[in-house]
Protein backbone atom coordinates (compact mmCIF):
# COMPACT_ATOMS: atom_id res chain seq x y z
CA UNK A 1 201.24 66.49 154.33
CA UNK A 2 198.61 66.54 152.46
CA UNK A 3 196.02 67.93 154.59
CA UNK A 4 198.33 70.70 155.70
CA UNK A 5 198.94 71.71 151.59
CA UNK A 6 194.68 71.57 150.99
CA UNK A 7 194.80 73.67 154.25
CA UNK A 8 197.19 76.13 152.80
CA UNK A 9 195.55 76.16 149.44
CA UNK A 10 192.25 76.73 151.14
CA UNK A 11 193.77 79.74 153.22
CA UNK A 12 195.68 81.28 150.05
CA UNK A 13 192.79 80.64 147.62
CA UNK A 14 189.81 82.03 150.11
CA UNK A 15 191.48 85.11 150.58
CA UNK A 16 190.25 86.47 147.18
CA UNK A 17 186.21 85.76 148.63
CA UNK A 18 186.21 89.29 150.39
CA UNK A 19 188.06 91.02 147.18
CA UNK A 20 185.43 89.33 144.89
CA UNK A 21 182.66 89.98 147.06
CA UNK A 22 183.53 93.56 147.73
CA UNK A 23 183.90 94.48 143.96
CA UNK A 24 180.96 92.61 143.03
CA UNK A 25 178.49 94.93 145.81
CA UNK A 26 180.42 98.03 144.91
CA UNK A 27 180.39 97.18 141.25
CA UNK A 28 184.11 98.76 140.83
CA UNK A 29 187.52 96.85 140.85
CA UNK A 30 189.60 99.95 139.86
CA UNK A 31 191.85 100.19 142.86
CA UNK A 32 193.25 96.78 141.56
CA UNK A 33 195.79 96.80 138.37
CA UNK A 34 195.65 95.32 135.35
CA UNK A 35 199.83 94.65 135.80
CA UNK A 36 199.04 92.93 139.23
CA UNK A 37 196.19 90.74 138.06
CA UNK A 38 198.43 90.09 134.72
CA UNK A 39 201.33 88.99 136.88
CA UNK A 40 199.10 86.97 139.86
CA UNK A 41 197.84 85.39 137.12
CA UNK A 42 200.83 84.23 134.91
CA UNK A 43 202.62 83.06 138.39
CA UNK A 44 199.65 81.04 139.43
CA UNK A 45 199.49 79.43 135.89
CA UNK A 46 203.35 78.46 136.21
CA UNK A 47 202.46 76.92 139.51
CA UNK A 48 199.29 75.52 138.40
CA UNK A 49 201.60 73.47 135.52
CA UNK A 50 204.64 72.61 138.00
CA UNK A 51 201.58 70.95 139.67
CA UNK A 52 200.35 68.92 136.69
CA UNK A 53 204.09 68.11 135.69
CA UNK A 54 204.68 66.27 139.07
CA UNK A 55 201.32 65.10 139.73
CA UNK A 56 200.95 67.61 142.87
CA UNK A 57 196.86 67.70 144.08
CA UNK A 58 197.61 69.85 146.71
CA UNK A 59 198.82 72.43 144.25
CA UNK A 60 196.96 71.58 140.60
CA UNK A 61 193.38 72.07 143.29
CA UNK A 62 195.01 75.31 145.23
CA UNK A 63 196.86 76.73 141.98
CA UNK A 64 193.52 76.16 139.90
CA UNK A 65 191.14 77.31 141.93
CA UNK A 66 193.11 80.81 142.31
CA UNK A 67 193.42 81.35 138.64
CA UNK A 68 189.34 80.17 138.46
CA UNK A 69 189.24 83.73 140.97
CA UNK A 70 191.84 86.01 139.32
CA UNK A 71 189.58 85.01 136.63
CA UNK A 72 186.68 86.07 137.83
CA UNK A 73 187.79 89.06 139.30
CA UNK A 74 189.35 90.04 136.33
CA UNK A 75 186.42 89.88 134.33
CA UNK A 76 184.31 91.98 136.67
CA UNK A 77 186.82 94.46 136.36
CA UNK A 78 186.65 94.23 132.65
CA UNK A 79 182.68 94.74 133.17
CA UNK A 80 183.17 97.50 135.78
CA UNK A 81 185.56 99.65 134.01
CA UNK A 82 183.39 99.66 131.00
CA UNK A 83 180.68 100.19 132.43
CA UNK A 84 182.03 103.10 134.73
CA UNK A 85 183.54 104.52 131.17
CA UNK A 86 179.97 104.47 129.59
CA UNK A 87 178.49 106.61 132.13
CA UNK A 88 181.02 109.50 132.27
């Protein structure tokens, strides 16, 4: 069972490699909202705690590593949409 969760966490959490590679090269992230990543991110964060309340691995490593991207790809979007705002 517990391969099969790190397997799933992998799957879910990897997915947001291509969207944080893509926005990094085309240094823009506006196509993705602020409501989306602010939601994503508070519903990770509940399952991220469910995880530590029960003692879960599969789900505190999955659950944390997605908010460590939403993270990430929020701040580049902070970055980008400045930056795009200074230059018009």
């Amino acid at each position: 069972m517990t391969i099969l969760g790190l397997l799933a966490g992998a799957l879910t959490t990897g997915c947001w490699l291509p969207q944080l590679l893509r926005s990094w090269r085309t240094r823009s992230a506006r196509d993705i909202s602020w409501t989306y990543l602010g939601i994503l991110g508070l519903g990770v964060t509940l399952w991220l705690s469910y995880g530590l309340l029960t003692n879960e691995i599969t789900i505190i490593l999955a659950n944390g590593a997605t908010i460590s991207a939403i993270i990430t790809l929020a701040g580049l979007k902070a970055l980008f949409d400045r930056e795009a705002r200074e230059t018009t």
